[in-house]
PDB file of N, CA and C in Angstrom:
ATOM      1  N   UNK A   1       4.588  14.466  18.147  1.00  0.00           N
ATOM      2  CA  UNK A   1       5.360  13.279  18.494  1.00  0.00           C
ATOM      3  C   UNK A   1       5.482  12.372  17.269  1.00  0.00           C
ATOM      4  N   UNK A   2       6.580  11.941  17.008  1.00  0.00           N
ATOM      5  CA  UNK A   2       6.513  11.032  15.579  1.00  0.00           C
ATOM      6  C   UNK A   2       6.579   9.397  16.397  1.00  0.00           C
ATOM      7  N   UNK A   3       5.583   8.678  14.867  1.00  0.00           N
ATOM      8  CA  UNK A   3       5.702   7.715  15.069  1.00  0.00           C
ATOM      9  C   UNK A   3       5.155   6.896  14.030  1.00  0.00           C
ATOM     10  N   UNK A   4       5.406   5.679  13.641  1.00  0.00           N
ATOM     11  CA  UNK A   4       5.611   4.985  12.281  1.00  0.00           C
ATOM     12  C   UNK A   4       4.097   4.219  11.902  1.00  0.00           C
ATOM     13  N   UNK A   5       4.030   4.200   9.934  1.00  0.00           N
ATOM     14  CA  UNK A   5       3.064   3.465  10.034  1.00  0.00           C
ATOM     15  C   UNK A   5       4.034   2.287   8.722  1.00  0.00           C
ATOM     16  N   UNK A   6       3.340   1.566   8.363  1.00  0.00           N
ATOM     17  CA  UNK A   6       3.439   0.090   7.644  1.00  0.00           C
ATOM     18  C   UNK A   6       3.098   0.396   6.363  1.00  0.00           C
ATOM     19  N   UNK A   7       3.560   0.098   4.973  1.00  0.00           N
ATOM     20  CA  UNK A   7       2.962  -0.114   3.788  1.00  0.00           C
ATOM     21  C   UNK A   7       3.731  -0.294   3.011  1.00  0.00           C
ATOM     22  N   UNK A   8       2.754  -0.629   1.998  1.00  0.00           N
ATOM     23  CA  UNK A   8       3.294  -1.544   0.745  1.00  0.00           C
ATOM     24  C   UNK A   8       2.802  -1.053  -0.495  1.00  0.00           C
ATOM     25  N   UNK A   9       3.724  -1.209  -1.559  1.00  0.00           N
ATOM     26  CA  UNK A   9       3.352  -0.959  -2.963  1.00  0.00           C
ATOM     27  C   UNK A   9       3.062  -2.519  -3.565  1.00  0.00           C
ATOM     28  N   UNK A  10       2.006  -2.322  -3.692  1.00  0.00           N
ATOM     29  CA  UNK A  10       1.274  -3.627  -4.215  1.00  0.00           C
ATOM     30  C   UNK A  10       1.608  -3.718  -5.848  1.00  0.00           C
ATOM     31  N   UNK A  11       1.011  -4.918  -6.037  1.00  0.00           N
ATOM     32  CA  UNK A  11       1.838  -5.559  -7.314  1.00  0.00           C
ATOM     33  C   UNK A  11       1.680  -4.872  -8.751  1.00  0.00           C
ATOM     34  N   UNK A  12      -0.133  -4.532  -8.197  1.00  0.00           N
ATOM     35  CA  UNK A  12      -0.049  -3.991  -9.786  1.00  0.00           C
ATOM     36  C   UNK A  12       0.870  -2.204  -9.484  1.00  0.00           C
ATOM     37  N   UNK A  13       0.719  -1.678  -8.732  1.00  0.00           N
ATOM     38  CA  UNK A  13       1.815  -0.048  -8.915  1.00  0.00           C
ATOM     39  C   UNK A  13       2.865  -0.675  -8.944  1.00  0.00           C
ATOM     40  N   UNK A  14       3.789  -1.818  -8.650  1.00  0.00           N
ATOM     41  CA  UNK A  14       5.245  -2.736  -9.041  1.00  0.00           C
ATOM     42  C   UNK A  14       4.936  -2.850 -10.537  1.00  0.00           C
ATOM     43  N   UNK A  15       4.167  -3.348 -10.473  1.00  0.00           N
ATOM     44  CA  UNK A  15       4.710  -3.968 -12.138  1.00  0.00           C
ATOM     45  C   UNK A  15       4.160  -2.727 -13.018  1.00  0.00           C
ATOM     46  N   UNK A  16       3.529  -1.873 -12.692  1.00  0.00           N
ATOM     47  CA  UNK A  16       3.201  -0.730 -13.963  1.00  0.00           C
ATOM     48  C   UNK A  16       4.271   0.278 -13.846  1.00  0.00           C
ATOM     49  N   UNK A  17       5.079   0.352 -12.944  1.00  0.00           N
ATOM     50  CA  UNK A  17       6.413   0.638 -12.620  1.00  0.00           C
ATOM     51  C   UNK A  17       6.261   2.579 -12.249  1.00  0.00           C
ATOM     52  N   UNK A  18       5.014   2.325 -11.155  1.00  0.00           N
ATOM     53  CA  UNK A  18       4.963   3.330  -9.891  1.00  0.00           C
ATOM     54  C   UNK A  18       5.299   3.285  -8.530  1.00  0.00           C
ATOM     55  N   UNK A  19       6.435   2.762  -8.585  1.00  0.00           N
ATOM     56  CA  UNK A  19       7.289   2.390  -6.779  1.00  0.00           C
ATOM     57  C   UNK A  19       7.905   3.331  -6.923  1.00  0.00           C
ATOM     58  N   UNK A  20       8.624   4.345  -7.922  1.00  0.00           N
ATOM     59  CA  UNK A  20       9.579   5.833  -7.661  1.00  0.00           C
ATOM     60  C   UNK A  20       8.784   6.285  -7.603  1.00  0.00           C
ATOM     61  N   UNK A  21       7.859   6.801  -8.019  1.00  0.00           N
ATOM     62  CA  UNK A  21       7.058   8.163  -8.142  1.00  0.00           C
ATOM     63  C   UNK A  21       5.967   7.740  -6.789  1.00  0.00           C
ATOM     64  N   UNK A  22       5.998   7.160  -6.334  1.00  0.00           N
ATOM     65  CA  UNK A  22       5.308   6.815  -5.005  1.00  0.00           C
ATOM     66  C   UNK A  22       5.671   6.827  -3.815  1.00  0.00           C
ATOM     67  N   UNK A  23       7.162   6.382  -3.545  1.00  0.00           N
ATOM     68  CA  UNK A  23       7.988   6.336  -2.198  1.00  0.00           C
ATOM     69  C   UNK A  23       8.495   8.176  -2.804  1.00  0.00           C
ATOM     70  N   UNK A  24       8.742   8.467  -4.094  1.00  0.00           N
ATOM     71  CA  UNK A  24       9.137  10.064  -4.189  1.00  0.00           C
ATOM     72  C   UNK A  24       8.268  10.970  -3.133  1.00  0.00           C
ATOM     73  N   UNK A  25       7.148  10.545  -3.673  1.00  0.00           N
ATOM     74  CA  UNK A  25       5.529  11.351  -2.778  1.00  0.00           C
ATOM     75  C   UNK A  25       5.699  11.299  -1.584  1.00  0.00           C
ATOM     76  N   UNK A  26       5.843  10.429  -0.747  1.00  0.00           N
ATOM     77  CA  UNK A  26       5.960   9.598   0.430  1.00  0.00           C
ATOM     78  C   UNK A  26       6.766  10.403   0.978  1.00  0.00           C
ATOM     79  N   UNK A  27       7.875  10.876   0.658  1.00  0.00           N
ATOM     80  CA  UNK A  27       9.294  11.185   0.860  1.00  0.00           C
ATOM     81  C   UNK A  27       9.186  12.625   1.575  1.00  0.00           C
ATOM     82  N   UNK A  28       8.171  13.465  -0.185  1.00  0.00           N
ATOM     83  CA  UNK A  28       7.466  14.972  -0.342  1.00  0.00           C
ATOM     84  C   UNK A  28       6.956  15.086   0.698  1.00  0.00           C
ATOM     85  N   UNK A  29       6.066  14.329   1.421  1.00  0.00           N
ATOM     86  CA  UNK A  29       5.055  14.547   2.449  1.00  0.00           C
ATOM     87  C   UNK A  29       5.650  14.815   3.337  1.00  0.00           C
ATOM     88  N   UNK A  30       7.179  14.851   4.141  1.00  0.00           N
ATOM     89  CA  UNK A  30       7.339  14.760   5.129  1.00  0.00           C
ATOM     90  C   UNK A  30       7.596  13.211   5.992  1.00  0.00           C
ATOM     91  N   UNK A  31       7.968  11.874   4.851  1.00  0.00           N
ATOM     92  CA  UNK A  31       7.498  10.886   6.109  1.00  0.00           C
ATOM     93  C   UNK A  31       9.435  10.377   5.553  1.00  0.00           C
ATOM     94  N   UNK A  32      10.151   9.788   7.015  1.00  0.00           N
ATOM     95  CA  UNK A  32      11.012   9.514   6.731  1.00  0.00           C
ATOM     96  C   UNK A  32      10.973   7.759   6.215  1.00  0.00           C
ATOM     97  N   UNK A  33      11.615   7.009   5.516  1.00  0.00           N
ATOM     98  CA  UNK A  33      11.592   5.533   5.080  1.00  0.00           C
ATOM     99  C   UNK A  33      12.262   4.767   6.455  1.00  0.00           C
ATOM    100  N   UNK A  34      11.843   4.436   6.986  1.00  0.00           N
ATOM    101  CA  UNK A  34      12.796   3.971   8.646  1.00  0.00           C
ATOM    102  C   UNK A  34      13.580   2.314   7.582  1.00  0.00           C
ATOM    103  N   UNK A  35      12.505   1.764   7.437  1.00  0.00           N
ATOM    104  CA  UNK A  35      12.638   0.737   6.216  1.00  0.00           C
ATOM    105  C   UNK A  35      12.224  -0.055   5.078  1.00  0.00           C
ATOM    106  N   UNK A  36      12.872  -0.678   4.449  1.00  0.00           N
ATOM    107  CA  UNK A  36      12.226  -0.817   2.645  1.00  0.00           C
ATOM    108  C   UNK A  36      12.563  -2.123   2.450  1.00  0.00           C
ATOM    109  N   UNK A  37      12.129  -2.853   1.790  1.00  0.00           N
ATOM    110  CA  UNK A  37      12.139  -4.729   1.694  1.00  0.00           C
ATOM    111  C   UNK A  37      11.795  -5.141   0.219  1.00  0.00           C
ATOM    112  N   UNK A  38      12.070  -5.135  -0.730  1.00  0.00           N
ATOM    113  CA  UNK A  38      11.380  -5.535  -1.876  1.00  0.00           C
ATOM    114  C   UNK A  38      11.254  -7.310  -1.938  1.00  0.00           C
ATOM    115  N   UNK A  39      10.154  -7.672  -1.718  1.00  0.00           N
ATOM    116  CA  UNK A  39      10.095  -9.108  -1.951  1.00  0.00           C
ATOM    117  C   UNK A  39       8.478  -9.304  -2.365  1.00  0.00           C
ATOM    118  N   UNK A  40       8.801 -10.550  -2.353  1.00  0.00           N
ATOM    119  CA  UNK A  40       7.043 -11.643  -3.096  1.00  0.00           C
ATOM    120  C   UNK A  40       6.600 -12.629  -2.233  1.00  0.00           C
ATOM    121  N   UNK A  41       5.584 -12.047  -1.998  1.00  0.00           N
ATOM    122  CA  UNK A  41       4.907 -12.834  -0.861  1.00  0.00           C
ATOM    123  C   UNK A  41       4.378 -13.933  -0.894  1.00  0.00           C
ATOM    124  N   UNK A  42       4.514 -15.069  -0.525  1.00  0.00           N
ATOM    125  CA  UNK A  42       3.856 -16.295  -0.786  1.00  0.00           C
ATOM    126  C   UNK A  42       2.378 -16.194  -0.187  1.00  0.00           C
ATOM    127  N   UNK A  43       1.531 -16.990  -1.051  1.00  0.00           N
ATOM    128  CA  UNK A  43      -0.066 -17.106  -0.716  1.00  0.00           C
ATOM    129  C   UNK A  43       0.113 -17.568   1.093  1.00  0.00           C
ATOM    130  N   UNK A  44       0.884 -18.452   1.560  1.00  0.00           N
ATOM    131  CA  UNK A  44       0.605 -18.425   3.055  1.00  0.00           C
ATOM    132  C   UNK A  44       1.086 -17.318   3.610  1.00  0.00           C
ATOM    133  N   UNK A  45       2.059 -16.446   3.249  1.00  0.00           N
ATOM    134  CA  UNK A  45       2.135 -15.001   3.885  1.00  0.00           C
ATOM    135  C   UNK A  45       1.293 -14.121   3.903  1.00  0.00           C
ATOM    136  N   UNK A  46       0.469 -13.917   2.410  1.00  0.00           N
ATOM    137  CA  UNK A  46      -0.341 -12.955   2.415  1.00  0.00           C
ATOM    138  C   UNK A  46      -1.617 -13.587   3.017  1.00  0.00           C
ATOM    139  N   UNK A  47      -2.042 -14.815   3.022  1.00  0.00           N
ATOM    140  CA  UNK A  47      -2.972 -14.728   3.896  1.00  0.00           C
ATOM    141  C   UNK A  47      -2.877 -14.782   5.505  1.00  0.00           C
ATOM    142  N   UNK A  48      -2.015 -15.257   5.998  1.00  0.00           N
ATOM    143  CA  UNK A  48      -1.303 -14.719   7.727  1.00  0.00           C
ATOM    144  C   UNK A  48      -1.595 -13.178   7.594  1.00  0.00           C
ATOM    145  N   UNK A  49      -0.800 -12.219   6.626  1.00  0.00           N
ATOM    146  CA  UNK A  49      -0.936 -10.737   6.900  1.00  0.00           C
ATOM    147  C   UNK A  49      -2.297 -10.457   7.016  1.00  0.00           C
ATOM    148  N   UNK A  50      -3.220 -11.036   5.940  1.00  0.00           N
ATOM    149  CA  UNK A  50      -4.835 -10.361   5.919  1.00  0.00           C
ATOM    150  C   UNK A  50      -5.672 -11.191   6.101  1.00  0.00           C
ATOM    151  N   UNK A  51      -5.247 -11.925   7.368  1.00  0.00           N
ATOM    152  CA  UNK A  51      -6.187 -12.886   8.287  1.00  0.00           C
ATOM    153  C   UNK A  51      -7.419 -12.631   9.000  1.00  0.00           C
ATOM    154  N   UNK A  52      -7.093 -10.713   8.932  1.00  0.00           N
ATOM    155  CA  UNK A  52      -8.214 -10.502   9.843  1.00  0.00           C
ATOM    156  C   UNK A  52      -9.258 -10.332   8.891  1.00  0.00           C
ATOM    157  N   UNK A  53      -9.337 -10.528   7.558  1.00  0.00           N
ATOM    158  CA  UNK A  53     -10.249 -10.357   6.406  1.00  0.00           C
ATOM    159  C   UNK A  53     -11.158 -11.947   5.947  1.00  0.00           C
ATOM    160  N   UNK A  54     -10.657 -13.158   6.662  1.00  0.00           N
ATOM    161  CA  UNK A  54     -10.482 -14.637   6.134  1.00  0.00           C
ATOM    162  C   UNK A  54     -11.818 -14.737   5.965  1.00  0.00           C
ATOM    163  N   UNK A  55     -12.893 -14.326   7.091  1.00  0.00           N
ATOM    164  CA  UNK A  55     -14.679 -14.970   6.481  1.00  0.00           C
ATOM    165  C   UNK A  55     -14.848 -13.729   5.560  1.00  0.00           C
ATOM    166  N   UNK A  56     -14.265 -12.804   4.942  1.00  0.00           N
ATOM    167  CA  UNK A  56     -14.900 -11.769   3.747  1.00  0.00           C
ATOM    168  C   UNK A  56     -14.572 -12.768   2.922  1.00  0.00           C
ATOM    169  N   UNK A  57     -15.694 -12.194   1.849  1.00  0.00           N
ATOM    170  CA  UNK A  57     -15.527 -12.865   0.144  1.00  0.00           C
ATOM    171  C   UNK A  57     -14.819 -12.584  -0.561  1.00  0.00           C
ATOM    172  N   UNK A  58     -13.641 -11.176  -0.333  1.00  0.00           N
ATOM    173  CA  UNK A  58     -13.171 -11.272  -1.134  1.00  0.00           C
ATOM    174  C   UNK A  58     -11.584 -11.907  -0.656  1.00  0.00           C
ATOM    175  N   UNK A  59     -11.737 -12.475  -0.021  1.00  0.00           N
ATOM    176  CA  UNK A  59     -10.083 -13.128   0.892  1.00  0.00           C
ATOM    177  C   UNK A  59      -9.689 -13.516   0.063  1.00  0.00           C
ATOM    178  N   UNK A  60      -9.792 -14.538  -0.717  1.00  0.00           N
ATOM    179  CA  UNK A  60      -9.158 -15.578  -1.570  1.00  0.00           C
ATOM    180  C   UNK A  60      -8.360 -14.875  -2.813  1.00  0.00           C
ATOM    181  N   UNK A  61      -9.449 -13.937  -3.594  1.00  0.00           N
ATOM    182  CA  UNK A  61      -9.047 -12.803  -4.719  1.00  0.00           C
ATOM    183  C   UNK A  61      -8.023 -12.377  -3.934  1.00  0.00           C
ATOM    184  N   UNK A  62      -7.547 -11.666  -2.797  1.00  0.00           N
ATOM    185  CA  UNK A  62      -6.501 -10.718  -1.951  1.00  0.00           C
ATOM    186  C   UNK A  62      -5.509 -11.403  -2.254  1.00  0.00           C
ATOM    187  N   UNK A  63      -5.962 -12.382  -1.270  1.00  0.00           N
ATOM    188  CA  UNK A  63      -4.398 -13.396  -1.108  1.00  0.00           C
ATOM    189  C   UNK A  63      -3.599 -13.498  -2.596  1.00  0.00           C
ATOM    190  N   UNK A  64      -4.934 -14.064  -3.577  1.00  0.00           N
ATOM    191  CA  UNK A  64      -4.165 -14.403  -5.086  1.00  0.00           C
ATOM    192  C   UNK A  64      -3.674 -12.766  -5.180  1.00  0.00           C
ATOM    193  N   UNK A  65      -3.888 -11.729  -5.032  1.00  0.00           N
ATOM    194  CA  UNK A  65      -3.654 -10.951  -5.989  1.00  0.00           C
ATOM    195  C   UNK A  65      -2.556 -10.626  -5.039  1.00  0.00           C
ATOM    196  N   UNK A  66      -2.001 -10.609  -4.165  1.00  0.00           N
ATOM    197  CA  UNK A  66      -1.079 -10.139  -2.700  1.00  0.00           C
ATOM    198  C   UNK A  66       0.120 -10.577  -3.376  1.00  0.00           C
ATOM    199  N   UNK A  67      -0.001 -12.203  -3.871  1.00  0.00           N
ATOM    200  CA  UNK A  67       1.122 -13.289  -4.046  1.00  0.00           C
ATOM    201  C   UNK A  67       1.401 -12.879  -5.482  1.00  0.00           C
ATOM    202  N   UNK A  68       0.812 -12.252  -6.495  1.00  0.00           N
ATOM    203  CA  UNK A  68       0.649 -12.421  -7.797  1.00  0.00           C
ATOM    204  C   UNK A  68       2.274 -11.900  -8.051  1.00  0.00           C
ATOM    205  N   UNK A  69       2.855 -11.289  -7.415  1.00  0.00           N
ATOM    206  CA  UNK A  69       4.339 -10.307  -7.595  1.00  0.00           C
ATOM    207  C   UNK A  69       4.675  -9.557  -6.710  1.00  0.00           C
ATOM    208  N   UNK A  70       5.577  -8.899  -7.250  1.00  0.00           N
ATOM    209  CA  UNK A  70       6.655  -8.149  -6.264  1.00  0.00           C
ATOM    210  C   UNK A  70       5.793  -7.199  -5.235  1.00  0.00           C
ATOM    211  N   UNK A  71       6.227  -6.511  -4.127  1.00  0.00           N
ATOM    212  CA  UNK A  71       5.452  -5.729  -3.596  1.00  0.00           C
ATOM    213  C   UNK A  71       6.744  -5.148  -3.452  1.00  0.00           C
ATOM    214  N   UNK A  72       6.823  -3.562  -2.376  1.00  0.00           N
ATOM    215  CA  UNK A  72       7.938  -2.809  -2.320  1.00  0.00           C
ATOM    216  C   UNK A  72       7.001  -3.125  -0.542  1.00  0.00           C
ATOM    217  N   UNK A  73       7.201  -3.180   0.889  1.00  0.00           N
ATOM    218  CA  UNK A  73       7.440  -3.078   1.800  1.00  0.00           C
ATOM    219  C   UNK A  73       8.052  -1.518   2.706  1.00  0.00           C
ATOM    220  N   UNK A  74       7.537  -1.070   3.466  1.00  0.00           N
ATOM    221  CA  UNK A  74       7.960   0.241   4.163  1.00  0.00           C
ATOM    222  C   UNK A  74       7.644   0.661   5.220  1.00  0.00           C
ATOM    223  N   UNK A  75       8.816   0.897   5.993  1.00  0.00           N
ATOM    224  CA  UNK A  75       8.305   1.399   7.649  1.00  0.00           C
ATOM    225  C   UNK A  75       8.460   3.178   7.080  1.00  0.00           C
ATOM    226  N   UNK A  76       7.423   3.855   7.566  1.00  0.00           N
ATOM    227  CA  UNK A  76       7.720   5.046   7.662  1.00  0.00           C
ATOM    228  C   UNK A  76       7.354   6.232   8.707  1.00  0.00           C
ATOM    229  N   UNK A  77       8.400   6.553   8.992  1.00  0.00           N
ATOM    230  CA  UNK A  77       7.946   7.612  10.207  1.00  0.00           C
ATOM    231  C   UNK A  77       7.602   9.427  10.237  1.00  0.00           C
ATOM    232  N   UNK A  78       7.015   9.611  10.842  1.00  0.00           N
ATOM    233  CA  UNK A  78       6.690  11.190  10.974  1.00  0.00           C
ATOM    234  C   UNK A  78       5.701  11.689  12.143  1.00  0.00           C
ATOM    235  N   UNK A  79       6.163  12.294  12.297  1.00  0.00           N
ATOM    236  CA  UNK A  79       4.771  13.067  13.572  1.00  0.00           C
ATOM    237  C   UNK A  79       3.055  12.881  12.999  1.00  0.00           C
ATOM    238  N   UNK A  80       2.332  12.152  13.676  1.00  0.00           N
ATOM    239  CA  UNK A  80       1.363  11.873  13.441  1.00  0.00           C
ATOM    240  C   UNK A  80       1.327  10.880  11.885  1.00  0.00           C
ATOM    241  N   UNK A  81       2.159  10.325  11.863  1.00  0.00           N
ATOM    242  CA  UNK A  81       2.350   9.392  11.063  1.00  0.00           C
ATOM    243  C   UNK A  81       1.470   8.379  10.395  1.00  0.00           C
ATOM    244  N   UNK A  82       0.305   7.805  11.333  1.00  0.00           N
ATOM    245  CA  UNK A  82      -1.220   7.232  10.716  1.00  0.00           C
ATOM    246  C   UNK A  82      -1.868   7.906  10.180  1.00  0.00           C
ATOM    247  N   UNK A  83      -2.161   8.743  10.552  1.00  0.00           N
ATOM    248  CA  UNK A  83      -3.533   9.998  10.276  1.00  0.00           C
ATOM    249  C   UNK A  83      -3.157  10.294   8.929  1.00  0.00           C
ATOM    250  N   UNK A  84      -1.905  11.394   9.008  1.00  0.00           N
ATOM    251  CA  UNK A  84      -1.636  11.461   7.602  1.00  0.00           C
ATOM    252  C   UNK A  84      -1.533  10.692   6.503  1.00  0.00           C
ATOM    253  N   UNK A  85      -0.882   9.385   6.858  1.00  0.00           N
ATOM    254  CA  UNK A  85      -0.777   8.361   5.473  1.00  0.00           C
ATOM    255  C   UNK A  85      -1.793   7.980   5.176  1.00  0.00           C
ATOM    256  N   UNK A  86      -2.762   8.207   6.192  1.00  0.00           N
ATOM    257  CA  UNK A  86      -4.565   7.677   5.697  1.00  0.00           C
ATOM    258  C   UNK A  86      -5.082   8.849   4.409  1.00  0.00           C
ATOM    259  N   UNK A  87      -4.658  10.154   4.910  1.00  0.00           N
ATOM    260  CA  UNK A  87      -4.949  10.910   3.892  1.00  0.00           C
ATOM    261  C   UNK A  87      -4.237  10.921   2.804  1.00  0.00           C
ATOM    262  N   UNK A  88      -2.765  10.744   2.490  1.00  0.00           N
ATOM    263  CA  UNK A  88      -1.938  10.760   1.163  1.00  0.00           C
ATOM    264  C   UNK A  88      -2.629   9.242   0.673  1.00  0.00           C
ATOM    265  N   UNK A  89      -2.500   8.294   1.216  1.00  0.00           N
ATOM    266  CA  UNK A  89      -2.731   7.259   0.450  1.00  0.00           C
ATOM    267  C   UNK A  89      -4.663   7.389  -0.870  1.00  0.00           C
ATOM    268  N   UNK A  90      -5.426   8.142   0.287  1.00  0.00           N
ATOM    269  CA  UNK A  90      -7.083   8.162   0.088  1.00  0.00           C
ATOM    270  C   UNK A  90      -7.801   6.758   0.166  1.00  0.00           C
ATOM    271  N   UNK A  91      -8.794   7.555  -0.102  1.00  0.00           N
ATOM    272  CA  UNK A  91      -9.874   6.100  -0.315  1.00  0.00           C
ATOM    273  C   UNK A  91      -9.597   4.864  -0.942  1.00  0.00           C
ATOM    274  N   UNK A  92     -10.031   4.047  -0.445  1.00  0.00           N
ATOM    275  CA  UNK A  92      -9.838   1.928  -0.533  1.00  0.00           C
ATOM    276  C   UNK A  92     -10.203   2.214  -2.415  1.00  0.00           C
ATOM    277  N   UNK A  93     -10.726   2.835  -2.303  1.00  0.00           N
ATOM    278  CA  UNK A  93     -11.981   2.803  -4.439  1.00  0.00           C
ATOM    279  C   UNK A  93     -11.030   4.324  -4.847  1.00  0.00           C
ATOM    280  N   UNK A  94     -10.983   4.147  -5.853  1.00  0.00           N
ATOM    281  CA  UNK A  94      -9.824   5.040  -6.368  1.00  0.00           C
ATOM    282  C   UNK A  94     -10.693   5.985  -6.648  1.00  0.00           C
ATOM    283  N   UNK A  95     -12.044   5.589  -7.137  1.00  0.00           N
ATOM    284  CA  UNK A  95     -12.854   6.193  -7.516  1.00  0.00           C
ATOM    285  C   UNK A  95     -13.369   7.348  -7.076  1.00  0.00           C
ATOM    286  N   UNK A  96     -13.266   6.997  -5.580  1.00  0.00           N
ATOM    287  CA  UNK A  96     -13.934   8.374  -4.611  1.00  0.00           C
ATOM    288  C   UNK A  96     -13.375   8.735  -3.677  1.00  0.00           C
ATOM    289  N   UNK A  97     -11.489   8.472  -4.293  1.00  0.00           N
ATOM    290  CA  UNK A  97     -11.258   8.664  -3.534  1.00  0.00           C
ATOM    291  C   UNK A  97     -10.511  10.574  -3.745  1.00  0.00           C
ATOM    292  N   UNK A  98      -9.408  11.454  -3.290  1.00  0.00           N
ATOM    293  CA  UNK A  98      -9.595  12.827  -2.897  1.00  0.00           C
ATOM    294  C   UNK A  98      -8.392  12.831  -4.113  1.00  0.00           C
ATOM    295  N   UNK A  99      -8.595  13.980  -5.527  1.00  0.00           N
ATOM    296  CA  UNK A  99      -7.770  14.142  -6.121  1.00  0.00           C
ATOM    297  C   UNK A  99      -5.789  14.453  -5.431  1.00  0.00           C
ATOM    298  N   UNK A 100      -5.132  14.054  -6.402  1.00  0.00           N
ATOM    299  CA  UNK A 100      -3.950  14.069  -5.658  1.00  0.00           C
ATOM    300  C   UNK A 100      -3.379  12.911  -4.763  1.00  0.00           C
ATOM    301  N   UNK A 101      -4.169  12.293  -4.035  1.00  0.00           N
ATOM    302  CA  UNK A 101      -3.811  11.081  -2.972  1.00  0.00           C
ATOM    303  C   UNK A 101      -3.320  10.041  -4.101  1.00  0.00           C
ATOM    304  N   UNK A 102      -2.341   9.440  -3.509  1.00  0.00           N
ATOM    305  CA  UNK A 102      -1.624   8.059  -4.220  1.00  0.00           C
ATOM    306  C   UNK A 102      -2.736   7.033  -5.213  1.00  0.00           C
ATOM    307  N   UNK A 103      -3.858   6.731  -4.096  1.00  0.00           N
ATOM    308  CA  UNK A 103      -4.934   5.799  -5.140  1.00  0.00           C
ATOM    309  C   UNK A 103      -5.745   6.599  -5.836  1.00  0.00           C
ATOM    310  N   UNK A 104      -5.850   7.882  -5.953  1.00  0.00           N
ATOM    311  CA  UNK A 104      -6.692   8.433  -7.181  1.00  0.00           C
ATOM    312  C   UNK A 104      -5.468   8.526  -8.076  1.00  0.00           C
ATOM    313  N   UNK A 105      -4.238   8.590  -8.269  1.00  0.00           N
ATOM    314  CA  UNK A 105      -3.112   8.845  -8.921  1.00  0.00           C
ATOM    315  C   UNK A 105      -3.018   7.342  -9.584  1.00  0.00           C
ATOM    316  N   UNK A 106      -2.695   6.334  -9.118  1.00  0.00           N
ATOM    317  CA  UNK A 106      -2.142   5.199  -9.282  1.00  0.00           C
ATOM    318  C   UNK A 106      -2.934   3.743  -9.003  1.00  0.00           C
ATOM    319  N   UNK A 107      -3.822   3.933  -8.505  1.00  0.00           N
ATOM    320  CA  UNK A 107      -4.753   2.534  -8.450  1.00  0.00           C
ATOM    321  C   UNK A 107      -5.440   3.002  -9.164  1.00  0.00           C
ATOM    322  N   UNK A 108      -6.186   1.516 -10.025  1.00  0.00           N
ATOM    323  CA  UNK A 108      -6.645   1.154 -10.832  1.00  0.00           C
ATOM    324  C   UNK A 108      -8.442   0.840 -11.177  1.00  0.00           C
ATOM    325  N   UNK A 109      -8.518   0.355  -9.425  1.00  0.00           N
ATOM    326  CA  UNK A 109      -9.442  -0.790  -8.999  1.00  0.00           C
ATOM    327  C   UNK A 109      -9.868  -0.557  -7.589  1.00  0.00           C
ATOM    328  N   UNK A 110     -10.672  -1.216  -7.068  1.00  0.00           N
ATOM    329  CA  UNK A 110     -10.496  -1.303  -5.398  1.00  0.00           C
ATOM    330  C   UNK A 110      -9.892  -2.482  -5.197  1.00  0.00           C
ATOM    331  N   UNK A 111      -9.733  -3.311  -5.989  1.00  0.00           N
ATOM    332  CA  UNK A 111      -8.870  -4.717  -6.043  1.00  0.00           C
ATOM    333  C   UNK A 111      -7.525  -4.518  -6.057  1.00  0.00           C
ATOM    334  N   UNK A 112      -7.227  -3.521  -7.256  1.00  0.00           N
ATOM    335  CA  UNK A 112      -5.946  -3.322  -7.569  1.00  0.00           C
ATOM    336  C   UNK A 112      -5.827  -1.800  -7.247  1.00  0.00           C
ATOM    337  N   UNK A 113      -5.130  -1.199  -5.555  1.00  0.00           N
ATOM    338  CA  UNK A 113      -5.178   0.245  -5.521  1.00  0.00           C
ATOM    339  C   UNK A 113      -3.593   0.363  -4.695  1.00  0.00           C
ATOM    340  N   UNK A 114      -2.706   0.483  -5.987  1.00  0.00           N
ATOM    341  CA  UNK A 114      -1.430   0.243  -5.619  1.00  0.00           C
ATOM    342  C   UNK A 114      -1.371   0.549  -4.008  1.00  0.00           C
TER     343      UNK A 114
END
């Protein structure tokens, strides 16, 4: 049964200029783009979006780094559509996260994991 998940190319994969070679991947996998938004989020947007994070320590760093620039925005759909993007995207730490997946490819940081 298909059905859609949410994401974003965060600022630093925008500005190191990995939004093609990322929605390309995206594409590879099987997931269709339902829709795409390129905009910049203001600090009261990004903290509304990651509200459910507000008593963590690192909220404040998010928000700044959320607002810092452009993001790319994306609805995308496919049969089992969560599950999988949990696996293409990988682990939150780039570090550990599964060769091949988007954040061992393209994030940087666990701060910064496009």
């Amino acid at each position: 049964m298909s059905n859609r998940t949410f994401t974003m190319i965060k600022p630093d994969a925008f500005k190191k200029g990995y939004s093609g070679a990322i929605l390309d991947r995206i594409i590879k996998e099987g997931f269709q783009i339902k829709a795409l938004k390129l905009l910049k989020l203001s600090k009261e947007k990004a903290g509304e979006f990651y509200a459910v994070h507000r008593e963590r320590p690192f909220y404040g760093e998010l928000v700044e780094f959320m607002s810092s620039g452009p993001i790319i925005a994306a609805v995308l759909e496919k049969d089992n559509a969560v599950e999988d993007f949990r696996k293409l995207i990988g682990a939150t730490n780039p570090a550990a996260a599964e060769e091949g997946t988007i954040r061992k490819l393209y994030a940087s940081s666990v701060g910064e994991n496009a």
